[in-house]
C-alpha atoms as a PDB file:
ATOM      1  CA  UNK A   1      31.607  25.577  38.039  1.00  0.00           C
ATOM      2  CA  UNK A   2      32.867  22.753  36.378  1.00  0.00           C
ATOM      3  CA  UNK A   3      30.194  20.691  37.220  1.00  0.00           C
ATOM      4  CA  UNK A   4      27.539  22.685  35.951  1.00  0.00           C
ATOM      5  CA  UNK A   5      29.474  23.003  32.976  1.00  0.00           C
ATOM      6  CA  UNK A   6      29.538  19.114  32.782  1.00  0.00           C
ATOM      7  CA  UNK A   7      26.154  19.063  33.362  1.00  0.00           C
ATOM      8  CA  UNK A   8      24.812  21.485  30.625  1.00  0.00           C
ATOM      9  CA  UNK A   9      27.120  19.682  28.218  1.00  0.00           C
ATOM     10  CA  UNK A  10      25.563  16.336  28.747  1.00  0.00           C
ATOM     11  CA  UNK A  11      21.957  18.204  28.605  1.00  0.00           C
ATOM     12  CA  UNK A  12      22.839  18.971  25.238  1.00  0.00           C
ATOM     13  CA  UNK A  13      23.897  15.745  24.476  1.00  0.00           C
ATOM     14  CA  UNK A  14      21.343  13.251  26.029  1.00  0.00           C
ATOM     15  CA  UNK A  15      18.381  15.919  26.226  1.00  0.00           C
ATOM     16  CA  UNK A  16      15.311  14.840  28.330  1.00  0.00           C
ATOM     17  CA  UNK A  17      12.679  13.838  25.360  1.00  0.00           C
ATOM     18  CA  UNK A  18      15.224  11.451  24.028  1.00  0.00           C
ATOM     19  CA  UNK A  19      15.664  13.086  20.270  1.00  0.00           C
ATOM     20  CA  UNK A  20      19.063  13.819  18.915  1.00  0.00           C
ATOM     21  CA  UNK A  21      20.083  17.636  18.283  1.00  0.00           C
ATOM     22  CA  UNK A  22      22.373  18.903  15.571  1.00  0.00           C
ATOM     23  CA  UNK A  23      25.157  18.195  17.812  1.00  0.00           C
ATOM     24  CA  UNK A  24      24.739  14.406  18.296  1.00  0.00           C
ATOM     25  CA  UNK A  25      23.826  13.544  14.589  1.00  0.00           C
ATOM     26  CA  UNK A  26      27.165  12.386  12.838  1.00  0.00           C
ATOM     27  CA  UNK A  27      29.439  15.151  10.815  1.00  0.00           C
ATOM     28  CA  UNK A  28      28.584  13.350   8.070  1.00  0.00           C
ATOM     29  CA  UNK A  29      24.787  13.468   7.448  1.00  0.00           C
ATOM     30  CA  UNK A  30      25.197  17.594   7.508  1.00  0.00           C
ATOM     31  CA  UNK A  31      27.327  17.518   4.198  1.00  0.00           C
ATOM     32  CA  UNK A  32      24.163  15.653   2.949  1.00  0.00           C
ATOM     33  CA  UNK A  33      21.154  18.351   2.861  1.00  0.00           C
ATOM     34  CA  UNK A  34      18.589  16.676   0.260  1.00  0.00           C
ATOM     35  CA  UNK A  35      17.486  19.775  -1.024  1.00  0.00           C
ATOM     36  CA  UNK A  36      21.047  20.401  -1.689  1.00  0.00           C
ATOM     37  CA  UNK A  37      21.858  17.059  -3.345  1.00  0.00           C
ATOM     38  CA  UNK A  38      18.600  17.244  -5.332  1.00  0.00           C
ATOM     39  CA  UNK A  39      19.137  20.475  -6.571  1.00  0.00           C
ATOM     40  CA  UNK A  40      22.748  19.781  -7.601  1.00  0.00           C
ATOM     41  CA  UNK A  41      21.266  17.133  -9.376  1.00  0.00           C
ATOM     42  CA  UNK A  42      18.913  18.336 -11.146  1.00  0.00           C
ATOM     43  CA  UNK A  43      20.752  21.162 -12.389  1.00  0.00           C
ATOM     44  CA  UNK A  44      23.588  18.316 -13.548  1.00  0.00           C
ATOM     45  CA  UNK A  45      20.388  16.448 -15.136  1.00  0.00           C
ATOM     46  CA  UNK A  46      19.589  19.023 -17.472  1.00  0.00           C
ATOM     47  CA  UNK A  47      23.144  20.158 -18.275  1.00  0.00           C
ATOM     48  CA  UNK A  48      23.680  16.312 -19.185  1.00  0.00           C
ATOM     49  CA  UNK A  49      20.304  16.761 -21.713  1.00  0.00           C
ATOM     50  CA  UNK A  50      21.591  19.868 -23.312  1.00  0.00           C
ATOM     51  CA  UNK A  51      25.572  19.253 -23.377  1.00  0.00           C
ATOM     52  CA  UNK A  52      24.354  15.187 -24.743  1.00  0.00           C
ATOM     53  CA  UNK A  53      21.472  16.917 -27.440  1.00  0.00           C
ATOM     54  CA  UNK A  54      23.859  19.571 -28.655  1.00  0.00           C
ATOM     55  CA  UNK A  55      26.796  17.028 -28.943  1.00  0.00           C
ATOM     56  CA  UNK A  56      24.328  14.934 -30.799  1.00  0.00           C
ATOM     57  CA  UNK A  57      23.446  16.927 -33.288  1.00  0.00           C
ATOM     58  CA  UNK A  58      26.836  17.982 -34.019  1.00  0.00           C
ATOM     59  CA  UNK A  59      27.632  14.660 -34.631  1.00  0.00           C
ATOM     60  CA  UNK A  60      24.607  13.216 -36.339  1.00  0.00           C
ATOM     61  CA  UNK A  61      24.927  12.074 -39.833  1.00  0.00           C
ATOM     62  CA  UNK A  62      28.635  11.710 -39.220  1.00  0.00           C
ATOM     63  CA  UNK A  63      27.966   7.889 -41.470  1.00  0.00           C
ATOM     64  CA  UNK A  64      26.379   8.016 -44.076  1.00  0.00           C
ATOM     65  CA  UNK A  65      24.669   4.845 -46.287  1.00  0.00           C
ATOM     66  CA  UNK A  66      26.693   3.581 -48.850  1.00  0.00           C
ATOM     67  CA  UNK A  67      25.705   4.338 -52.180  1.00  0.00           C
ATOM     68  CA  UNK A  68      25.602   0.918 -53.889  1.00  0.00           C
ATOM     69  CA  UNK A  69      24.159   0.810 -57.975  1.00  0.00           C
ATOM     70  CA  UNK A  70      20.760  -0.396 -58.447  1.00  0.00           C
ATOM     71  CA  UNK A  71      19.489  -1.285 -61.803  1.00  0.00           C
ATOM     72  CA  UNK A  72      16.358  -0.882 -63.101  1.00  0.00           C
ATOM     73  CA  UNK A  73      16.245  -2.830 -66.236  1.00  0.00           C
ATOM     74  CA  UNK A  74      16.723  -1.337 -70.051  1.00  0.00           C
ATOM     75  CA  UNK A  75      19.588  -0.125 -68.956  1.00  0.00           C
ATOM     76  CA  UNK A  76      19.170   2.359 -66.376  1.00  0.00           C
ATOM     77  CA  UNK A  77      21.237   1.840 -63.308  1.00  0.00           C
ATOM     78  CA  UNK A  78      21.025   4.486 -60.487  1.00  0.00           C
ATOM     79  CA  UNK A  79      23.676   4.497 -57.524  1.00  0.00           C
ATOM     80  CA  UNK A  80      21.429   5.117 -54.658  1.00  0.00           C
ATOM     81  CA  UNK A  81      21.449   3.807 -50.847  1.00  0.00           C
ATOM     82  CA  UNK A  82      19.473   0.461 -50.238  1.00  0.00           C
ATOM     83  CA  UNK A  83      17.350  -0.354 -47.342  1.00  0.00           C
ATOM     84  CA  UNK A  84      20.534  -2.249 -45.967  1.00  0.00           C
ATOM     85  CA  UNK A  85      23.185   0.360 -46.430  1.00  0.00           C
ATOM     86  CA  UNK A  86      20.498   3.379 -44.568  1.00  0.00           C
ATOM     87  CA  UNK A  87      19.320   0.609 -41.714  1.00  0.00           C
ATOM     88  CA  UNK A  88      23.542   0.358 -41.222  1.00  0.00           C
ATOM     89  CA  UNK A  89      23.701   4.020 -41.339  1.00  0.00           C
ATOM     90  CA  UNK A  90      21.231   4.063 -38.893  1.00  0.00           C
ATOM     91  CA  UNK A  91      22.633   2.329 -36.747  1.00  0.00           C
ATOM     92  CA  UNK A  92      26.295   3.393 -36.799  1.00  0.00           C
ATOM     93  CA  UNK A  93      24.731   7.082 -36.076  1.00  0.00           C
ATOM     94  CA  UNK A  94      22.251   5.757 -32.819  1.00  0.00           C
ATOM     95  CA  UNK A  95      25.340   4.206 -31.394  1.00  0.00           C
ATOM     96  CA  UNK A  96      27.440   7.329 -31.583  1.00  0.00           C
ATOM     97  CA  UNK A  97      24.404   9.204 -30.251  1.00  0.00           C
ATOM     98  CA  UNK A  98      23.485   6.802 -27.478  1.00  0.00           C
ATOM     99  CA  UNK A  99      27.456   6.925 -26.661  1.00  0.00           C
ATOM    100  CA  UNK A 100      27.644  10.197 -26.562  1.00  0.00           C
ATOM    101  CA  UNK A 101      24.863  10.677 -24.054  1.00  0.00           C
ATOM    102  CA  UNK A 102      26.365   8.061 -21.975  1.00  0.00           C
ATOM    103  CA  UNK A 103      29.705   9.381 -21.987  1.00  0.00           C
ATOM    104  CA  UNK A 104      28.379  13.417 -21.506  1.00  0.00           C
ATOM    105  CA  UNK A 105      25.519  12.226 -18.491  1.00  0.00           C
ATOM    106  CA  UNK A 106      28.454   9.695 -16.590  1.00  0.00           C
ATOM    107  CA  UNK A 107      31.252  12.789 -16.863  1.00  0.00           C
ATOM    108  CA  UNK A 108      28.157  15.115 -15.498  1.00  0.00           C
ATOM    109  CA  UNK A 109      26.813  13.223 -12.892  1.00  0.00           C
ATOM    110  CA  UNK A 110      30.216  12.473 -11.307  1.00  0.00           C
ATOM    111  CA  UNK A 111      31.298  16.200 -11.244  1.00  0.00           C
ATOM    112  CA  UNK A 112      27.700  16.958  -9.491  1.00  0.00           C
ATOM    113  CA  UNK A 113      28.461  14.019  -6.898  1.00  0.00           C
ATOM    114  CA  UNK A 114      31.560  15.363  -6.013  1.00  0.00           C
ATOM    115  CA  UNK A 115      29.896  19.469  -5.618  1.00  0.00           C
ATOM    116  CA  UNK A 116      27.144  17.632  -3.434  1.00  0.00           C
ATOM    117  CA  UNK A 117      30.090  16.034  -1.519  1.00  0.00           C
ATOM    118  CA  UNK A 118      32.320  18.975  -1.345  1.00  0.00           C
ATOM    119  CA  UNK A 119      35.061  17.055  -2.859  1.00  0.00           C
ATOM    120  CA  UNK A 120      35.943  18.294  -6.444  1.00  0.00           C
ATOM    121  CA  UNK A 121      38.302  16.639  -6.448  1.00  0.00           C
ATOM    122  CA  UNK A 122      36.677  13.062  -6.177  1.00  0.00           C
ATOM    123  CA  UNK A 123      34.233  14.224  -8.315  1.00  0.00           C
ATOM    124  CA  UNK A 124      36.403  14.952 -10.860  1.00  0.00           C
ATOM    125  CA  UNK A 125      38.097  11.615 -10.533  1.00  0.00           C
ATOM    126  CA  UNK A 126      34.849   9.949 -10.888  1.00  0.00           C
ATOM    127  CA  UNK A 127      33.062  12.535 -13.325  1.00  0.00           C
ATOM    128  CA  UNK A 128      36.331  11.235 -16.179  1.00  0.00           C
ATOM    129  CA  UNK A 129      35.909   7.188 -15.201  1.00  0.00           C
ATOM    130  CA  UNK A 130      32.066   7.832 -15.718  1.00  0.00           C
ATOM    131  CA  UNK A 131      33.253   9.363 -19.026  1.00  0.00           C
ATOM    132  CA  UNK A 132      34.044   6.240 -20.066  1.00  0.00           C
ATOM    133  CA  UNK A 133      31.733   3.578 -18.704  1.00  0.00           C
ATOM    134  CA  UNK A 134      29.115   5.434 -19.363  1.00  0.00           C
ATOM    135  CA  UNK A 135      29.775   6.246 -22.958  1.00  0.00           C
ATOM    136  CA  UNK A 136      30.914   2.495 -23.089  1.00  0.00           C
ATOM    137  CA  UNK A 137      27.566   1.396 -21.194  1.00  0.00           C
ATOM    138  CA  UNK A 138      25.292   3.433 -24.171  1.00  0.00           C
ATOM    139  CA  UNK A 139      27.479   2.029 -26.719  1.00  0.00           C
ATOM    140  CA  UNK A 140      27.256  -1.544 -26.269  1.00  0.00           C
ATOM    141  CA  UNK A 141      23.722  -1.255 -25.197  1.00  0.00           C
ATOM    142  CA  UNK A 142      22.956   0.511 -28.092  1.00  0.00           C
ATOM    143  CA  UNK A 143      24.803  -2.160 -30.086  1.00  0.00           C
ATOM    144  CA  UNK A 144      22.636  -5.033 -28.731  1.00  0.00           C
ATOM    145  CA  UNK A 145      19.354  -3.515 -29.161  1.00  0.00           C
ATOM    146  CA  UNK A 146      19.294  -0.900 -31.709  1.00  0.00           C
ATOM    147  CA  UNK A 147      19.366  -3.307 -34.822  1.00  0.00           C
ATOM    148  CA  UNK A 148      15.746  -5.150 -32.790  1.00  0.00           C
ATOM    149  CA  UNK A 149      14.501  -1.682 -34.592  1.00  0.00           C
ATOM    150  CA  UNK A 150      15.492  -3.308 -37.914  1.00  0.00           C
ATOM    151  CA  UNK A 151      15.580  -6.996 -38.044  1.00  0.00           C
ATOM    152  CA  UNK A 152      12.257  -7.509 -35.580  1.00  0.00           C
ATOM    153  CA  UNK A 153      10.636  -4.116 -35.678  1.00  0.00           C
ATOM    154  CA  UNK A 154       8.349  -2.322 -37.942  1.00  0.00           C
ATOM    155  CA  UNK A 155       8.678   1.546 -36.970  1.00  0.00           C
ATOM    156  CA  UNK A 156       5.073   1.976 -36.142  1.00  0.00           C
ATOM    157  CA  UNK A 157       3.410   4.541 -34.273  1.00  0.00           C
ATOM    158  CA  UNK A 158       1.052   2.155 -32.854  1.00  0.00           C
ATOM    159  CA  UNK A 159       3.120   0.062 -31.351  1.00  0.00           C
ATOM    160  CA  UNK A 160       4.500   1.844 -28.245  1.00  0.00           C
ATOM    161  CA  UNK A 161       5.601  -1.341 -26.383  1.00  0.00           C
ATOM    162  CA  UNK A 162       8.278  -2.331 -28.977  1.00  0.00           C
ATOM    163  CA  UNK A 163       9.924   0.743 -28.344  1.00  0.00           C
ATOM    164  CA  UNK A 164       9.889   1.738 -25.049  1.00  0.00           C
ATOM    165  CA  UNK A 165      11.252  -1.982 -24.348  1.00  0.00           C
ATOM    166  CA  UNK A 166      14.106  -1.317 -26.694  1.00  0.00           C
ATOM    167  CA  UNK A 167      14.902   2.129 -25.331  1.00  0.00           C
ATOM    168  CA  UNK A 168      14.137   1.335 -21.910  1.00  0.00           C
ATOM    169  CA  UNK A 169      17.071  -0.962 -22.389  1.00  0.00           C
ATOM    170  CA  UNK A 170      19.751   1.679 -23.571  1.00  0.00           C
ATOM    171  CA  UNK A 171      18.620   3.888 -21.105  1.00  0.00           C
ATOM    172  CA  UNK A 172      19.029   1.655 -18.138  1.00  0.00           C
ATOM    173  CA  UNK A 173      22.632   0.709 -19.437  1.00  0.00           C
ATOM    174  CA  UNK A 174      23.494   4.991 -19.480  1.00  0.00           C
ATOM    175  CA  UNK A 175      21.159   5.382 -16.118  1.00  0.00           C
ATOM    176  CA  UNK A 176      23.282   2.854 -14.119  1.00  0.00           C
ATOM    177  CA  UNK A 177      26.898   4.135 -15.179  1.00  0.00           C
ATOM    178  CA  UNK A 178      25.295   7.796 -14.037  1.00  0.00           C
ATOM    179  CA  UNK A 179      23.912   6.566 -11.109  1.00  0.00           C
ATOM    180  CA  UNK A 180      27.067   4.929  -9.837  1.00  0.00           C
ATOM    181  CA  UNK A 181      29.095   8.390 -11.073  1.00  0.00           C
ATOM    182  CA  UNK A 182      26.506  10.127  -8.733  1.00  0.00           C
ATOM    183  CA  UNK A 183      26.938   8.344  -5.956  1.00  0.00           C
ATOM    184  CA  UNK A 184      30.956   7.617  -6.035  1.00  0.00           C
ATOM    185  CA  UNK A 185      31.338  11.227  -6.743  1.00  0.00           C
ATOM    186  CA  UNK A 186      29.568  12.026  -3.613  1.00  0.00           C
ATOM    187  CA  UNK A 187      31.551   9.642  -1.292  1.00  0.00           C
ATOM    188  CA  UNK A 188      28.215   7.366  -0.363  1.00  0.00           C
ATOM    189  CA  UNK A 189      29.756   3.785  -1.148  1.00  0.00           C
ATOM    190  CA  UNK A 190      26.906   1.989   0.502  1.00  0.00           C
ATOM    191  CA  UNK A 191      23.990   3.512  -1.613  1.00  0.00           C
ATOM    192  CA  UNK A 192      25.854   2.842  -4.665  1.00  0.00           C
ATOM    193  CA  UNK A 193      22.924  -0.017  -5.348  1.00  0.00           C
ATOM    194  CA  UNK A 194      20.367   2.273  -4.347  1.00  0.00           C
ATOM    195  CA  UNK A 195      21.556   5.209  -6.742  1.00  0.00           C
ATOM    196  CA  UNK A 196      21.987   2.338  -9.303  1.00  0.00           C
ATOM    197  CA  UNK A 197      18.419   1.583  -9.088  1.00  0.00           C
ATOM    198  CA  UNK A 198      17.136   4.521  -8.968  1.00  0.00           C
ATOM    199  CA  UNK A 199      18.548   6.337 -11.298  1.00  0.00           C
ATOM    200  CA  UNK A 200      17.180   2.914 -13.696  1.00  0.00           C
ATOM    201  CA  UNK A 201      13.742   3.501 -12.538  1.00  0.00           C
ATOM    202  CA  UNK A 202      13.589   7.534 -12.996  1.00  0.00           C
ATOM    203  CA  UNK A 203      15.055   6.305 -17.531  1.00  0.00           C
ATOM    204  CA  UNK A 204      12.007   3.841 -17.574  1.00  0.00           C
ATOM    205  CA  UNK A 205       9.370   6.265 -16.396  1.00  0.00           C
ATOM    206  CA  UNK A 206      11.169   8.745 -18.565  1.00  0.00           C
ATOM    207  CA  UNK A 207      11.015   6.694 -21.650  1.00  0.00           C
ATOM    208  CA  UNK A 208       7.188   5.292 -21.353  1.00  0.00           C
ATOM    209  CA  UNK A 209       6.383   9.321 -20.496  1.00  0.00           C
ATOM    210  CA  UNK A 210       8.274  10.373 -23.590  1.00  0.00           C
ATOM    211  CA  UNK A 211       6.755   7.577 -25.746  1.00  0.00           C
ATOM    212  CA  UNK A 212       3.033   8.195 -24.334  1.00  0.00           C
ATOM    213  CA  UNK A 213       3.160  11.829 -25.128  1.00  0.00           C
ATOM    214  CA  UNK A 214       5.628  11.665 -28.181  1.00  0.00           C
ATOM    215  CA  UNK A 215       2.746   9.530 -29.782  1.00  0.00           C
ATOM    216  CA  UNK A 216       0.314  11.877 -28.425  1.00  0.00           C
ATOM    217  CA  UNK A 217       1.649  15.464 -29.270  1.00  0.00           C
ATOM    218  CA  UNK A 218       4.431  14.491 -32.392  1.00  0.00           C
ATOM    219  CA  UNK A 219       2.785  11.823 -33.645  1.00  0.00           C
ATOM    220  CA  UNK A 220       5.079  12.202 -36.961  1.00  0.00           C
ATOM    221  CA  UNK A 221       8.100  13.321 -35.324  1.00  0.00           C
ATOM    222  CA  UNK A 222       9.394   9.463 -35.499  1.00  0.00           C
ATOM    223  CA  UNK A 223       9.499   8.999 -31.953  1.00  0.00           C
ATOM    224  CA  UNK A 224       9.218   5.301 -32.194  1.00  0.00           C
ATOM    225  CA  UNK A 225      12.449   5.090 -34.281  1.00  0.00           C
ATOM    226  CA  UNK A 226      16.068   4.411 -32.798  1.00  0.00           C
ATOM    227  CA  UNK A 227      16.370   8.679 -32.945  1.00  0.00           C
ATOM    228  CA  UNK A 228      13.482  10.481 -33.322  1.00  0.00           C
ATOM    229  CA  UNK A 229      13.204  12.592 -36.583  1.00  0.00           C
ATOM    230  CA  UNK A 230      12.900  15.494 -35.151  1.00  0.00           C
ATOM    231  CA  UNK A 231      15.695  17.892 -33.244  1.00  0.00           C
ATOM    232  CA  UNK A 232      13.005  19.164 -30.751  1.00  0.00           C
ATOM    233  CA  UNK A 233      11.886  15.658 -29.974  1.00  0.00           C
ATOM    234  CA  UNK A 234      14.820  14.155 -29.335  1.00  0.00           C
ATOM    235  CA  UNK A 235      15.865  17.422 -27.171  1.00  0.00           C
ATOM    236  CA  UNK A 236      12.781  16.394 -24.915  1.00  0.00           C
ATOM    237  CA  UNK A 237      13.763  13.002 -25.244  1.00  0.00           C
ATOM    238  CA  UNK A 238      17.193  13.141 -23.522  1.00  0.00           C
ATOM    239  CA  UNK A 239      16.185  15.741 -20.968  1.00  0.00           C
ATOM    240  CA  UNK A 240      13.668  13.727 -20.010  1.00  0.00           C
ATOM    241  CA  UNK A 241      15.994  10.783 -19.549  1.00  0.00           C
ATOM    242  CA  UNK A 242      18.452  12.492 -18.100  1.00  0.00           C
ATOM    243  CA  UNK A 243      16.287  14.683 -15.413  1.00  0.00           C
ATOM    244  CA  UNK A 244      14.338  11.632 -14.327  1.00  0.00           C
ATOM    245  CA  UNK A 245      18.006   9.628 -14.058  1.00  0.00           C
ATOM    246  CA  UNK A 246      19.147  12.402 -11.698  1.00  0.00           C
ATOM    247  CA  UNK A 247      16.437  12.516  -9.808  1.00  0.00           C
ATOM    248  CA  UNK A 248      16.853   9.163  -9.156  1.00  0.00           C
ATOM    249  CA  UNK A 249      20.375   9.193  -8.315  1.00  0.00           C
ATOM    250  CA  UNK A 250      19.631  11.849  -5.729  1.00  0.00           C
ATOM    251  CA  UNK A 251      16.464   9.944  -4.398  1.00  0.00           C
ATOM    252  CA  UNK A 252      18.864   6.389  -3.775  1.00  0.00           C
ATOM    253  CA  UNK A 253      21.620   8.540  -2.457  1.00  0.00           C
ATOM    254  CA  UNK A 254      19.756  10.153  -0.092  1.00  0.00           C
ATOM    255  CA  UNK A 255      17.377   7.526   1.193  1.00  0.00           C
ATOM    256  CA  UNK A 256      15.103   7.955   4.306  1.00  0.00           C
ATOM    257  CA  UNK A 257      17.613   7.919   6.945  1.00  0.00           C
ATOM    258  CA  UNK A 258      19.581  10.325   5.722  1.00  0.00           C
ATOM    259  CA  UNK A 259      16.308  12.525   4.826  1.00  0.00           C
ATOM    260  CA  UNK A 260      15.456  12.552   8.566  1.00  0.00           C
ATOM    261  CA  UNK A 261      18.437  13.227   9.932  1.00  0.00           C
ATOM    262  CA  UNK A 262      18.971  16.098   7.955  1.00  0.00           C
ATOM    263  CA  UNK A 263      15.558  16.921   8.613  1.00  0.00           C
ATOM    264  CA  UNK A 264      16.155  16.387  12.355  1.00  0.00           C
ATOM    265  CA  UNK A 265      19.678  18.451  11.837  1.00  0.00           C
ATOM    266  CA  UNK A 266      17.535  21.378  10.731  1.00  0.00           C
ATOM    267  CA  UNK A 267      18.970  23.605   8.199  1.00  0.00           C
END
């Protein structure tokens, strides 16, 4: 008895055609289901976009130019804004917003790593350090290469390239803090780089997409300004961003090994 016990217990284990069952792939490639992960993702990517545009809008206009007095000759002085005081304004306000999204996509991203991981813990942990790099990350980004909007760029809405470099740029900065939330949250250390780079790649493809067809379908919505004009534009704007940067968390986390072993795990 024992021995056929022994025996049907190695047959399980080292079957005939040589390919591993559920039992012999490692514990730790089941918590990882990449429907799972990507769907937890996801859904984190577009509560990033809403909780980041709504927070955004709350807080836009918070500076405002200073009035400094302009005169006009025979006497008539006006205190109005310059073109110095609203390009400061300007960029005050795209810092805050650019911050915000950081901060709001890092907190997110880490809080879905840690559901995907099945540690809330850890993902908590993570989701409030992401809070902070990543609203750090859009900050200084957004300090480096907004003002290229105002000392080397004309807004035009011919010239795409200009700002899809520029935004690409800020983007990146926020995409890598939430990729690395993603991926710490979920307890994947070594596709940290991976997440990292593609969570990078899904806010470039975001940002030419949102340029291409913000010049397309809003051509006077000011898409090609450091915020668009328009609340509904810059709605698709960070959804798109932050949608494509989950996505691409999920897609580094995962990679193909872990994709066919889950696959190979069966559901």
């Amino acid at each position: 008895m024992e021995s056929s016990e022994s025996e049907t217990i190695s047959g399980q284990a080292a079957p005939a055609n040589g390919q591993p069952t559920g039992a012999s792939v490692p514990a730790a490639l089941h918590a990882l289901r990449p429907r799972r992960v990507g769907g937890i993702a996801l859904v984190a990517g577009v509560a990033a976009g809403l909780a980041s545009w709504l927070a955004g809008e709350l807080a836009g206009g918070v500076y405002q130019p200073r009035l400094v007095e302009v005169g006009f000759g025979m006497g008539v002085t006006l205190t109005m804004p310059t073109v110095a005081t609203q390009n400061q304004a300007d960029f005050q306000n795209a810092t805050l917003t650019f911050a915000i999204i950081g901060g709001v996509t890092g907190l997110t991203m880490g809080l879905a790593g840690g559901l995907a991981g099945r540690s809330f813990l850890r993902g908590t942990i993570v989701g409030f350090v992401a809070l902070v790099v990543g609203g750090l990350a859009g900050g200084w980004a957004s300090r480096a290469l907004v003002p290229l909007f105002f000392r080397r760029f004309v807004p035009d809405t011919n010239d795409l390239l200009s700002p899809i470099l520029i935004h690409s740029g800020i983007w990146s900065a926020i995409a890598a803090a939430a990729g690395l939330a993603f991926a710490a949250g979920i307890g994947r250390r070594r596709r940290w780089p991976a997440a990292v780079g593609g969570a990078c790649l899904g806010a470039i493809l975001a940002t030419v997409l949102f340029h291409l067809l913000g010049a397309w379908l809003f051509p006077d919505s000011g898409s090609t300004r450091a915020i668009a004009g328009s609340p509904m534009v810059r709605l698709q704007a960070i959804l798109a961003v932050t949608v494509l940067i989950a996505a691409g968390a999920a897609r580094g986390v995962l990679g193909r090994r872990t994709a066919s072993a889950s696959a190979v795990a069966g559901p």
